[in-house]
Protein backbone atom coordinates (compact mmCIF):
# COMPACT_ATOMS: atom_id res chain seq x y z
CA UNK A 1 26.48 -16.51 58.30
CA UNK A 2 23.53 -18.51 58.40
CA UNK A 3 21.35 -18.70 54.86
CA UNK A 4 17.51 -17.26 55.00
CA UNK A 5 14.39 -18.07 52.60
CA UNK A 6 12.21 -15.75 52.72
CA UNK A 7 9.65 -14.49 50.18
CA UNK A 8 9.03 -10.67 49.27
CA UNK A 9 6.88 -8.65 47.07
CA UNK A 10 7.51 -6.01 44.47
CA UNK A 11 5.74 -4.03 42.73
CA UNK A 12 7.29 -2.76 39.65
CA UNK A 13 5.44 -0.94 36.30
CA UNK A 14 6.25 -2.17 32.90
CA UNK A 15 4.88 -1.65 29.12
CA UNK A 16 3.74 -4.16 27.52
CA UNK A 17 3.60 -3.52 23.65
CA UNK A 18 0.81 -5.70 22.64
CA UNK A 19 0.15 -6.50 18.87
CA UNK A 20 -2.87 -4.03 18.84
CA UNK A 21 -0.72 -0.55 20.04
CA UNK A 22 2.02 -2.03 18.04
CA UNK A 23 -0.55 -1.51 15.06
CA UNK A 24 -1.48 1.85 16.31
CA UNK A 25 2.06 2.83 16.15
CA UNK A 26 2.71 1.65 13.05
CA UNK A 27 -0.33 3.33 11.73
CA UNK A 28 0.86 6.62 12.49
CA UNK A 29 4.21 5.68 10.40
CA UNK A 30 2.50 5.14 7.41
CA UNK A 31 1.96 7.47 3.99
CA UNK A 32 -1.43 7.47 2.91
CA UNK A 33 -0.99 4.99 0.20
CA UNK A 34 0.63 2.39 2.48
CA UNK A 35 -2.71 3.26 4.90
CA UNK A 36 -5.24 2.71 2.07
CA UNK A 37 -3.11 -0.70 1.13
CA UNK A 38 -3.72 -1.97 4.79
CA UNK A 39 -7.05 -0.87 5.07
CA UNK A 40 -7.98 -2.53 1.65
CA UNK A 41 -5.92 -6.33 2.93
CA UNK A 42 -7.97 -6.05 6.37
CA UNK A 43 -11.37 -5.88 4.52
CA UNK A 44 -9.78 -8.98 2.84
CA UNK A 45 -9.19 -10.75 5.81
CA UNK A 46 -11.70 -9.05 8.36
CA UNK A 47 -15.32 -10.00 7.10
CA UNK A 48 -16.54 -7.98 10.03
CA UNK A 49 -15.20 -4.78 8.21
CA UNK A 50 -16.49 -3.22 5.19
CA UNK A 51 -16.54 0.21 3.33
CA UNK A 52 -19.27 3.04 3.86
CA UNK A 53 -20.58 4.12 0.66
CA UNK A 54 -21.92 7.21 1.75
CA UNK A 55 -22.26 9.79 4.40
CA UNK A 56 -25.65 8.91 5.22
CA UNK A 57 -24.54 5.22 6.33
CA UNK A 58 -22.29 6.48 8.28
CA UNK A 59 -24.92 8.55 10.44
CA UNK A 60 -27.14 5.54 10.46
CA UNK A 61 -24.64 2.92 11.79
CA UNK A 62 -22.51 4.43 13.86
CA UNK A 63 -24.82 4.80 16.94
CA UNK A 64 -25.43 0.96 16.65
CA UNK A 65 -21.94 -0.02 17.18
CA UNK A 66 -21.46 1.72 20.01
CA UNK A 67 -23.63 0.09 22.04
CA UNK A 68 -22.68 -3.90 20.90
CA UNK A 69 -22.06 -5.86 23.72
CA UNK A 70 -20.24 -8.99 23.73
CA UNK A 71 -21.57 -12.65 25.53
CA UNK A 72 -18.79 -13.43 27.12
CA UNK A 73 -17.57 -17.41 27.15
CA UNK A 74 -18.49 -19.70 30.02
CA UNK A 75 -14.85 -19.68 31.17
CA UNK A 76 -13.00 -18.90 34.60
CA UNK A 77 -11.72 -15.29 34.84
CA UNK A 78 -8.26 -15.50 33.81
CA UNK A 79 -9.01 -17.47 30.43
CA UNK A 80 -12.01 -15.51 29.58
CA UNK A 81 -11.94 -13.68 26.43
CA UNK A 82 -11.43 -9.85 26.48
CA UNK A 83 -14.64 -7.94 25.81
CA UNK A 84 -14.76 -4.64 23.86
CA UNK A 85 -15.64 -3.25 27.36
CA UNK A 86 -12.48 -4.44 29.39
CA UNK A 87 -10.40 -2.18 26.38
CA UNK A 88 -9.01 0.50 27.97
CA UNK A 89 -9.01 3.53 25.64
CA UNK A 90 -7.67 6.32 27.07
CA UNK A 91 -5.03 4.19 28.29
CA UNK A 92 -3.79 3.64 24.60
CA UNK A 93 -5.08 7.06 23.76
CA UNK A 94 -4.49 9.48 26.20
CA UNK A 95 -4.87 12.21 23.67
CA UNK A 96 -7.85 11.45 22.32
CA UNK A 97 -10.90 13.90 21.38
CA UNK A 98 -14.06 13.17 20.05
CA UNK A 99 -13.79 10.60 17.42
CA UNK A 100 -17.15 11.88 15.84
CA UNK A 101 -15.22 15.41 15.18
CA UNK A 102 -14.53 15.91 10.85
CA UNK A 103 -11.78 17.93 9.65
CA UNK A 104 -12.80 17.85 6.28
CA UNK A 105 -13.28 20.89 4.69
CA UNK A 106 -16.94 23.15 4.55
CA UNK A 107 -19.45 21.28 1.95
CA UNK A 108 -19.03 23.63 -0.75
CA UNK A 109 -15.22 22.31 -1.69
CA UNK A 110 -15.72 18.88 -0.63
CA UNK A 111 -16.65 17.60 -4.64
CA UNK A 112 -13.48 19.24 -5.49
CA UNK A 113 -11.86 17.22 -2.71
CA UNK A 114 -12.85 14.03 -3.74
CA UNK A 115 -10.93 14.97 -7.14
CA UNK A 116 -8.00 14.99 -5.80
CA UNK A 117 -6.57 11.67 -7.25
CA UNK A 118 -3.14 10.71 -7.96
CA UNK A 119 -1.57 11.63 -10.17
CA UNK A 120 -3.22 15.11 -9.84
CA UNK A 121 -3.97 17.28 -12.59
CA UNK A 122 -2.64 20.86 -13.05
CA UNK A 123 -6.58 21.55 -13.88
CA UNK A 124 -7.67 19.51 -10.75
CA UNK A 125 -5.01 21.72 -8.32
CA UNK A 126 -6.33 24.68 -10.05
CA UNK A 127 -10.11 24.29 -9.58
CA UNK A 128 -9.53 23.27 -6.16
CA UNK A 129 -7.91 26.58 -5.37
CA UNK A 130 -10.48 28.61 -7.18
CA UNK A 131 -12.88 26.57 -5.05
CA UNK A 132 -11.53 27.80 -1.84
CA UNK A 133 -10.52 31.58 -3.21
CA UNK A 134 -13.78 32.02 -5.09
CA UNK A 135 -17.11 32.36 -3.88
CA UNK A 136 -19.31 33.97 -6.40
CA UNK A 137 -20.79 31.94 -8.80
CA UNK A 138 -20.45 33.59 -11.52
CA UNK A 139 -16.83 34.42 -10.89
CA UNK A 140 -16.37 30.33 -10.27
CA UNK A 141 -18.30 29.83 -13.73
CA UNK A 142 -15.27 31.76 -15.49
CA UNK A 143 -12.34 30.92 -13.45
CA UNK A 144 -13.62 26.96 -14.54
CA UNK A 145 -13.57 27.84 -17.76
CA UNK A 146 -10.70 29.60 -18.27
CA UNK A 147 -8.88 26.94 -16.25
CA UNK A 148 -10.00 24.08 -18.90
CA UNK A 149 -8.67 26.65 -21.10
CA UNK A 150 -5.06 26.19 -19.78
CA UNK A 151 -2.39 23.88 -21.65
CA UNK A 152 -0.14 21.43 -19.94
CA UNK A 153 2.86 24.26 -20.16
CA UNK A 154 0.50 26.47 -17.78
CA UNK A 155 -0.35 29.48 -20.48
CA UNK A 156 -3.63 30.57 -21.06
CA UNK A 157 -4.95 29.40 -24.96
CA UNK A 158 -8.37 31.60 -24.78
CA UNK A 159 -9.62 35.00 -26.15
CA UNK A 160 -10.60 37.15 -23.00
CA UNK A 161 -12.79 39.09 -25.33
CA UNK A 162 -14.62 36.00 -26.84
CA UNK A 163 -15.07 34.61 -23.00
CA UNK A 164 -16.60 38.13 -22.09
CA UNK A 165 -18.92 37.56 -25.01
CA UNK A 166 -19.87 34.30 -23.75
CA UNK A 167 -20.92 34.92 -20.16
CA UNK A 168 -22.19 38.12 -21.41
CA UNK A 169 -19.99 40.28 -18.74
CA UNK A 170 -17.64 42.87 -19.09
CA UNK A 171 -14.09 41.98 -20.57
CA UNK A 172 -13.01 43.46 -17.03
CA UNK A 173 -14.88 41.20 -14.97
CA UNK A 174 -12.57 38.09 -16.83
CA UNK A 175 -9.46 39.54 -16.24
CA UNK A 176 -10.09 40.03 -12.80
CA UNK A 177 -10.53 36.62 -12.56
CA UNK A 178 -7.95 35.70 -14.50
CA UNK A 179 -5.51 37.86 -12.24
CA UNK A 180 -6.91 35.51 -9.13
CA UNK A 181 -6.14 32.60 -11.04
CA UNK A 182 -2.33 34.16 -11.78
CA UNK A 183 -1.76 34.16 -7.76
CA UNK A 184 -2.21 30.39 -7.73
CA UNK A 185 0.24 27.58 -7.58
CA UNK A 186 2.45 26.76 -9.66
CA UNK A 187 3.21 30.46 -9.88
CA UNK A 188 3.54 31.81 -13.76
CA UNK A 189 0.33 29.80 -14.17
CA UNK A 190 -2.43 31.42 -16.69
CA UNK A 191 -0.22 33.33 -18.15
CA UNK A 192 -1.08 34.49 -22.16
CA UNK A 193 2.51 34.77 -23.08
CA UNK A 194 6.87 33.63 -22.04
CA UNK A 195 6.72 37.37 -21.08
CA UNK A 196 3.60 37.66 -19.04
CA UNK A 197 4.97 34.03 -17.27
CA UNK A 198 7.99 35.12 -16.62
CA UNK A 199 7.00 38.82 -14.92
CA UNK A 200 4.20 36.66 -12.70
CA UNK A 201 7.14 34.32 -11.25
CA UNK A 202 9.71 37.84 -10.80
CA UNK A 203 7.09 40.13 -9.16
CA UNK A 204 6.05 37.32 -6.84
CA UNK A 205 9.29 37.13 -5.27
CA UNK A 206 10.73 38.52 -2.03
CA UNK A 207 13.50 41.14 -3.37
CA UNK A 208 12.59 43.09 -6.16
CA UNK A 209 14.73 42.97 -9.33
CA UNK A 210 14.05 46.00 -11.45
CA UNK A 211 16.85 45.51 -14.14
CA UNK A 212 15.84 41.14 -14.26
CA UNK A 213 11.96 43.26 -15.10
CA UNK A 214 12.92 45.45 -17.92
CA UNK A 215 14.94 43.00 -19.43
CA UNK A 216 12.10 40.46 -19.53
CA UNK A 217 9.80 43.59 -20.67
CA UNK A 218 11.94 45.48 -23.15
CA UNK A 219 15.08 43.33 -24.41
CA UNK A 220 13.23 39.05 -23.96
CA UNK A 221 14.32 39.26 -27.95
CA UNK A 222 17.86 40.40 -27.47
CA UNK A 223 18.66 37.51 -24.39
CA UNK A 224 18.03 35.23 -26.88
CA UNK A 225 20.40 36.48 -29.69
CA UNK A 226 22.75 37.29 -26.73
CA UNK A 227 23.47 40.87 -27.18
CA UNK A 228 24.71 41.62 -23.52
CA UNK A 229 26.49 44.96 -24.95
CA UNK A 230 23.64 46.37 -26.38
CA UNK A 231 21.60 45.90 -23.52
CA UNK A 232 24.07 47.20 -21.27
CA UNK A 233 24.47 50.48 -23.38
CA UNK A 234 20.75 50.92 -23.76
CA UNK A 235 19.63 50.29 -20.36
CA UNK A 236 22.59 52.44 -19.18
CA UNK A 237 24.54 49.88 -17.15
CA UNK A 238 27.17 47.55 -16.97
CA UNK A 239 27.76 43.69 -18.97
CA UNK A 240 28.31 42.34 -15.50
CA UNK A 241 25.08 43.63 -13.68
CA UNK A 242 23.16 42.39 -16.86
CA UNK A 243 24.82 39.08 -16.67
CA UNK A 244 23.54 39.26 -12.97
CA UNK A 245 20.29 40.09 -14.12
CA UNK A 246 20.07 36.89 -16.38
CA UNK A 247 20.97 34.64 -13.34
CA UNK A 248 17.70 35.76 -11.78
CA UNK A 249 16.24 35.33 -14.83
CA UNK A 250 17.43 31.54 -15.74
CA UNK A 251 15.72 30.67 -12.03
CA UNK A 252 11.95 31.14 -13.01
CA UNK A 253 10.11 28.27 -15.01
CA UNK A 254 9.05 29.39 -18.65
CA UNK A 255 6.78 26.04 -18.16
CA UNK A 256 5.16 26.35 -14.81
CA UNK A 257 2.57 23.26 -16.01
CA UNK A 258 4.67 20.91 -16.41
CA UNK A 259 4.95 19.67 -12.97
CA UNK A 260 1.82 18.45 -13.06
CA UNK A 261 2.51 17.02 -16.92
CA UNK A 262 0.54 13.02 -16.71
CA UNK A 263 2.91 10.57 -16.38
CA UNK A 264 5.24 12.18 -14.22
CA UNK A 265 6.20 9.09 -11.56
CA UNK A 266 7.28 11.01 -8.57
CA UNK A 267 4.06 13.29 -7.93
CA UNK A 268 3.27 13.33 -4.58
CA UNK A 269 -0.06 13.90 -3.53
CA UNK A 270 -0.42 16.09 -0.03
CA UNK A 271 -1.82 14.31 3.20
CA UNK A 272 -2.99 17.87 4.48
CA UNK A 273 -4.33 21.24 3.13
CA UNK A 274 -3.42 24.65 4.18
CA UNK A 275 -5.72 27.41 3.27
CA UNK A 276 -5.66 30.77 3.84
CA UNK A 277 -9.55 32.00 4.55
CA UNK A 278 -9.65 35.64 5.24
CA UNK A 279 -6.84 36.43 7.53
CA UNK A 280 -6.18 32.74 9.21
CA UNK A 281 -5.46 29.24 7.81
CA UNK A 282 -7.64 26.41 7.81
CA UNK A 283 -6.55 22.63 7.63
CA UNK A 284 -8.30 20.20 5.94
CA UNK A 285 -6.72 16.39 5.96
CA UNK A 286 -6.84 14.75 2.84
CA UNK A 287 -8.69 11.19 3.63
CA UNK A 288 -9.71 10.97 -0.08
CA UNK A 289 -8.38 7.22 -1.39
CA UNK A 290 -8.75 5.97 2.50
CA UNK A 291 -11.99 4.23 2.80
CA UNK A 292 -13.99 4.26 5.53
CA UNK A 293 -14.87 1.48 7.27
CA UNK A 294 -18.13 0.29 9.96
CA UNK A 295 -18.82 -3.34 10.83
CA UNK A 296 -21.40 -5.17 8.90
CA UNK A 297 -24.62 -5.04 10.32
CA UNK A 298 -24.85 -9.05 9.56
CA UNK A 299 -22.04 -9.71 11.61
CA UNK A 300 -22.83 -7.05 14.40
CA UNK A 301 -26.07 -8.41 14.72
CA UNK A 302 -24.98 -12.22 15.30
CA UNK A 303 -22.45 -11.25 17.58
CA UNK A 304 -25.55 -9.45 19.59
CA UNK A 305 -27.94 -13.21 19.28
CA UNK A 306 -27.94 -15.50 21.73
CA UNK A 307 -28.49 -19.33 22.17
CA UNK A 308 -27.80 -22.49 22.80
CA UNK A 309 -26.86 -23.40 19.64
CA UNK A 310 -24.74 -21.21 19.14
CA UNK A 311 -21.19 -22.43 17.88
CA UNK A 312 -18.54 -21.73 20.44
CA UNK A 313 -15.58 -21.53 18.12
CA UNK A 314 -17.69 -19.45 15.77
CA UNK A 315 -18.30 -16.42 18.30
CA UNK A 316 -14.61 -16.81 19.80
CA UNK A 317 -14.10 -15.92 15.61
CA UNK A 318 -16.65 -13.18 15.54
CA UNK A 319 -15.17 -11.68 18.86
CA UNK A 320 -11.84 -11.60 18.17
CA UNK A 321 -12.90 -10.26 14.75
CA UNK A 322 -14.75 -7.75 16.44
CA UNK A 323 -12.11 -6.25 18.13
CA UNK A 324 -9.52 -6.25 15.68
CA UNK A 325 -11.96 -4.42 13.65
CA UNK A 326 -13.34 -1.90 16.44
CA UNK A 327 -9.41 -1.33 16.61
CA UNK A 328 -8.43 -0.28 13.29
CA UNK A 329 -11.30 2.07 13.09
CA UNK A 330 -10.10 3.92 15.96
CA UNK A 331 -6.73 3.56 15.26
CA UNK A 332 -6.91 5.53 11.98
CA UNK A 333 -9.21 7.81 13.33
CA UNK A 334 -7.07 8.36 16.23
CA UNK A 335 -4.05 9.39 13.33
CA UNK A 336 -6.10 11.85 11.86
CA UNK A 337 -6.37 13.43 14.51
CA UNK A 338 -2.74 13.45 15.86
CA UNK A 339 -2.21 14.12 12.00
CA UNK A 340 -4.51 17.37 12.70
CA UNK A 341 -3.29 18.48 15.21
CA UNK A 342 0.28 18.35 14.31
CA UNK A 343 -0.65 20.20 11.42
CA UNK A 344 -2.42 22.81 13.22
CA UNK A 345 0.32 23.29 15.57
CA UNK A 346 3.05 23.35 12.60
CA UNK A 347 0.61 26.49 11.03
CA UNK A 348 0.52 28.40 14.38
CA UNK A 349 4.70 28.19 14.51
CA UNK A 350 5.29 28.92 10.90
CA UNK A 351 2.38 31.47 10.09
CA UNK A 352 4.79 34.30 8.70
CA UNK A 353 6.30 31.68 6.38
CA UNK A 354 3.22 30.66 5.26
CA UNK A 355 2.23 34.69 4.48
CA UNK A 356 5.25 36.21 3.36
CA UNK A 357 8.15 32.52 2.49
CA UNK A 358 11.09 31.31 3.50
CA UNK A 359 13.09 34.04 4.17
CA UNK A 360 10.32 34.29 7.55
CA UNK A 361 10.92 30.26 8.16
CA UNK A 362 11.50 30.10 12.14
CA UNK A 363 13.65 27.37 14.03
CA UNK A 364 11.15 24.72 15.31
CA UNK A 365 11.99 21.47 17.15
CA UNK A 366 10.15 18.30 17.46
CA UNK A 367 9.90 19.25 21.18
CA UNK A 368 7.92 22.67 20.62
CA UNK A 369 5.01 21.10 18.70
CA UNK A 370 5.09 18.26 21.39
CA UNK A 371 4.51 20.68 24.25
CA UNK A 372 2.31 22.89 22.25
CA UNK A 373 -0.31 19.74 21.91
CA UNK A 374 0.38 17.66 25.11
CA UNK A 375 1.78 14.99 23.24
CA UNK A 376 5.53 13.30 23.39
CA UNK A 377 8.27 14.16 20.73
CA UNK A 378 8.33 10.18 19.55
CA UNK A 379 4.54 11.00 18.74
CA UNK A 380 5.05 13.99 16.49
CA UNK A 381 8.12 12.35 14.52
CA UNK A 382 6.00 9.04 13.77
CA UNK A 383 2.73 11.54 12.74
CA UNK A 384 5.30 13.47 10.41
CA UNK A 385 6.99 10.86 8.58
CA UNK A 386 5.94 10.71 4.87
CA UNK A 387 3.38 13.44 5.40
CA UNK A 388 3.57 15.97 3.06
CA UNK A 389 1.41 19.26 3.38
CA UNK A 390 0.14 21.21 0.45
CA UNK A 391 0.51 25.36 1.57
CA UNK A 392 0.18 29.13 -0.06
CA UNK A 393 4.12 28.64 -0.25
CA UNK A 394 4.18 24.84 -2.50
CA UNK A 395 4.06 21.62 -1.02
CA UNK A 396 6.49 20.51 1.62
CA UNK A 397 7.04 16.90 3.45
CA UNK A 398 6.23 17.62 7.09
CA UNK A 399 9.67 17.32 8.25
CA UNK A 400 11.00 20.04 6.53
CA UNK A 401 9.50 22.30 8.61
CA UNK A 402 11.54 21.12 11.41
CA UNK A 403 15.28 22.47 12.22
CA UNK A 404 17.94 24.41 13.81
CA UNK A 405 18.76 27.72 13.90
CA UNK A 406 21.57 30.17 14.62
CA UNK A 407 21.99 33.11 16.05
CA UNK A 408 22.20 36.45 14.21
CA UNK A 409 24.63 39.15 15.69
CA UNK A 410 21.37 40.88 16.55
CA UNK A 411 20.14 38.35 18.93
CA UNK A 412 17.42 36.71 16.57
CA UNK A 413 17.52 33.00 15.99
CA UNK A 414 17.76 32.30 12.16
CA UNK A 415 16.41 29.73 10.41
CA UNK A 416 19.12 27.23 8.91
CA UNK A 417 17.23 26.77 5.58
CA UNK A 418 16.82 30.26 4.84
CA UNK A 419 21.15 30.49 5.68
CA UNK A 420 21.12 27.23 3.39
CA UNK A 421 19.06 29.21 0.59
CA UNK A 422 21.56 32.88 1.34
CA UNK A 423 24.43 30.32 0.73
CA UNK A 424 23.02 28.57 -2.61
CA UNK A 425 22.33 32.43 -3.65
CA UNK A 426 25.81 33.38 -2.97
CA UNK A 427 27.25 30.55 -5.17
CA UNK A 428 25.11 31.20 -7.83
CA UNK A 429 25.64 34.63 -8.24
CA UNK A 430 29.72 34.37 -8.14
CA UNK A 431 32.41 34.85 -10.42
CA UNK A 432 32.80 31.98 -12.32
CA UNK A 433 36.51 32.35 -13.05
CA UNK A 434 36.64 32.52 -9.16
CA UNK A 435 34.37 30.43 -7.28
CA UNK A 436 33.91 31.49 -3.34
CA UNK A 437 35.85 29.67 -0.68
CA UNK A 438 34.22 28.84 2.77
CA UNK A 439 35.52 30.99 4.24
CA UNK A 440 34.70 33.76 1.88
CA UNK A 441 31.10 32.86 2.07
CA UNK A 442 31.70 33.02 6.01
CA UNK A 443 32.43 36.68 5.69
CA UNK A 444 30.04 37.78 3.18
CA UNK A 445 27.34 36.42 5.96
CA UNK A 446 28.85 38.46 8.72
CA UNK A 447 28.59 41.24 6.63
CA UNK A 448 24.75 40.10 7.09
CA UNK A 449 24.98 39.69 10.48
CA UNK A 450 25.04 36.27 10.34
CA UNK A 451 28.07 34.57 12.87
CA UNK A 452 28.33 31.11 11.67
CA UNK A 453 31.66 28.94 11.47
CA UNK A 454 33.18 27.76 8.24
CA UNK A 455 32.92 23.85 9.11
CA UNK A 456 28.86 24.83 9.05
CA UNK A 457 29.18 26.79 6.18
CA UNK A 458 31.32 23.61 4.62
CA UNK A 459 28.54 21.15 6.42
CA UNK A 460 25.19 23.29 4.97
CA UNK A 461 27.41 23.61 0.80
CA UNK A 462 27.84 19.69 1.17
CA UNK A 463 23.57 19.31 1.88
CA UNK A 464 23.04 21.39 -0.81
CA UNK A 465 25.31 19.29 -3.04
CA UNK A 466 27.66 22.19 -3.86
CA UNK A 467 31.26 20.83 -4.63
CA UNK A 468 33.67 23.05 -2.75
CA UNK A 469 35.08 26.15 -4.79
CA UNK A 470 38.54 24.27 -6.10
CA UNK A 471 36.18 22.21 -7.93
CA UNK A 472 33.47 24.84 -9.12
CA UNK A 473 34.45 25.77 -12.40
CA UNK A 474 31.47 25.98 -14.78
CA UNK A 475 30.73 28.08 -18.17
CA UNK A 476 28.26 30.80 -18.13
CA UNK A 477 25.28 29.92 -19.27
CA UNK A 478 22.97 33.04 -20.25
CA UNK A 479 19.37 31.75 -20.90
């Protein structure tokens, strides 16, 4: 067989990951403190960059860069520099919307935004939610002052008669702002007494518990001196159901406040806000921390001179400055908005969870809120890492509201947190003496309609840290 040379050409489609998308990626995998961090060491090393120091200079510069155009170096084609213009945008941002849009929220919460510093304050999470619950003036007047009025446990340390007296309003007009500020997070808040604290965190629950209520009510005293048999004979019931009634009990905070206590190392501070305005939620990202950057007018307007004199070296700097700066910008502002919309899409999926908690939690894949905003699953899991969002419900990283479900005997899909939370439940209201099995547990969710096998039943105790039953032997503690 005789050999042939012969040339032939393919064409073939391959991505390139240049250093600038790499960026872009990377951008969308980082926390808000590891953004502000980069942002702060590229206004080190970018002297094209700088902070705006107010909204105004932002409205005032930003036309200007957008219509910079670069001289481009007397070179041939293929070693010529690459303009702003040759960029292609929608190439690396296929997604994209207008990069002028805000999501920050209307101008009347915004001051209380930019108080939202880490560590936050239990005063600063308070005033922000009266902000955004509150609208008459007045109303927002006493809710700020009862709120400085509020110690680090969460209880309320003021006379409601003596702040009547000093707004000059009805004593009825204070409580019924003082009830508002009882529906905030951390729930028990503004309470005047353990009692009051307690009955906030009980009656805010899913399930009511009538006997856990008129124990806190009519026997708080007796718990601590632990006269179970009394109880039981005066409320007309059994030891055991009291003893049930204390384990509800020993899972509300007496010291809602001191989450927030100063110092604490591990506070995390939300990258977006859920709020509920009327009957929908609004989203607001939290940029606060995260400067925002232009490109100095000096700089912009030597890269727009031209001359002979004009170094060559010096505006192959400025250019490639240029760019790397003109990137960034739209970089992060491209992740707030796949941070947006990920958020929006997560409160459309989960709105009964955020209205009536957990036990309304639906399934959710990384592949629903893909399709729901056009963009691919790799996207959303990047735009989710160490994101945490602050709801009605607490604060939760975005991740958590992502995972699988299993099917009830009635043909609904059911969440696996909310079997997760009927399993922790179970567990902590058993016998002590003799801690359920597996498989027991396995049965008592049948009995709920709830078909799961015991090696997920074994799988979902070990996540929860739960030793298995041989090795659950613990005392009885009452309060």
């Amino acid at each position: 067989m005789a050999m042939e040379t012969r040339l032939q050409l393919k064409q073939t489609q391959k991505l390139t990951m240049t250093p600038m998308l790499q960026q872009a990626i990377e951008l969308l995998l980082m926390s808000r403190l590891e953004l502000a961090q980069l942002v702060q060491q590229e206004m080190l090393e970018n002297p094209l960059l700088e902070e705006v120091q107010s909204e105004e200079e932002t409205a005032e510069n930003a036309p200007e860069e957008n219509v910079i155009e670069l001289n481009e170096p007397e070179e041939n084609e293929e070693e010529r520099s690459l303009g702003l213009e040759d960029i292609d945008w929608e190439n690396y941002f296929p997604d994209s919307e207008d990069m002028n849009f805000s999501a920050e929220p209307p101008d009347e919460i915004t001051p209380l935004e930019n108080m939202l510093k880490s560590p936050l304050s239990l005063t600063d999470h308070l005033l922000f939610q009266l902000y955004v619950s509150c609208h008459d003036p007045l109303d927002r007047e006493i809710g700020t002052f009862l709120i400085g009025n509020i110690d680090e446990a969460g209880y309320l340390a003021a006379d409601l008669a003596e702040v009547a007296e000093k707004f000059q309003v009805p004593v009825e007009r204070v409580e019924s702002v003082l009830r508002l500020i009882q529906t905030f997070d951390p729930t028990g808040v503004g309470a005047r007494d353990l009692q009051e604290c307690l009955l906030i965190q009980l009656r805010n629950q899913e399930h009511a518990h009538p006997l856990a209520e008129r124990l806190i009510v009519r026997h708080l005293d007796q718990l601590e001196e632990h006269r179970l048999s009394h109880i039981a004979r005066e409320e007309g019931c059994t030891v055991d159901e009291v003893i049930e009634a204390i384990k509800v009990i020993r899972q509300l905070d007496p010291k809602p406040g001191l989450r927030f206590q100063e110092g604490q190392p591990e506070y995390i501070v939300p990258d977006v806000f859920v709020v509920k305005m009327g009957e929908e939620y609004e989203v607001f990202l939290n940029d606060d921390s995260i400067p925002r950057l232009r490109i100095n007018p000096h700089y912009r307007a030597l890269l727009s001179q031209e001359g002979e004199n004009d170094r060559r070296s010096t505006k192959q700097y400025l250019e490639e400055k240029f760019r790397s700066a003109i990137w960034l910008i739209k970089s992060i502002e491209q992740r707030r908005q796949t941070l947006l919309k990920v958020a929006k899409s997560l409160v459309k999926f989960q709105k009964e969870f955020l209205d009536k908690g957990l036990a309304y939690l639906k399934p959710l894949v990384l592949r629903d809120v893909a399709e729901d905003i056009g963009m691919h699953e790799s996207t959303v899991s990047r735009v989710t890492t160490n994101k945490y969002m602050h709801t009605p419900q607490g604060v939760f990283e975005m991740k958590y509201f992502f995972h699988s479900g299993i099917e009830s005997a009635d043909g609904e899909t059911m969440s696996s947190l909310l079997i997760k939370d009927k399993i922790k439940r179970l567990v902590l209201a058993e016998d002590p003496k003799k801690p359920l099995t597996d498989q027991q547990i396995v049965e008592m969710l049948k009995a709920e309609k709830i078909n799961i096998a015991r090696r997920t039943v074994a799988k979902y105790r070990q996540e929860l840290h739960i030793p298995p039953a041989n090795k659950r032997k613990r005392r009885l503690n009452l309060v």
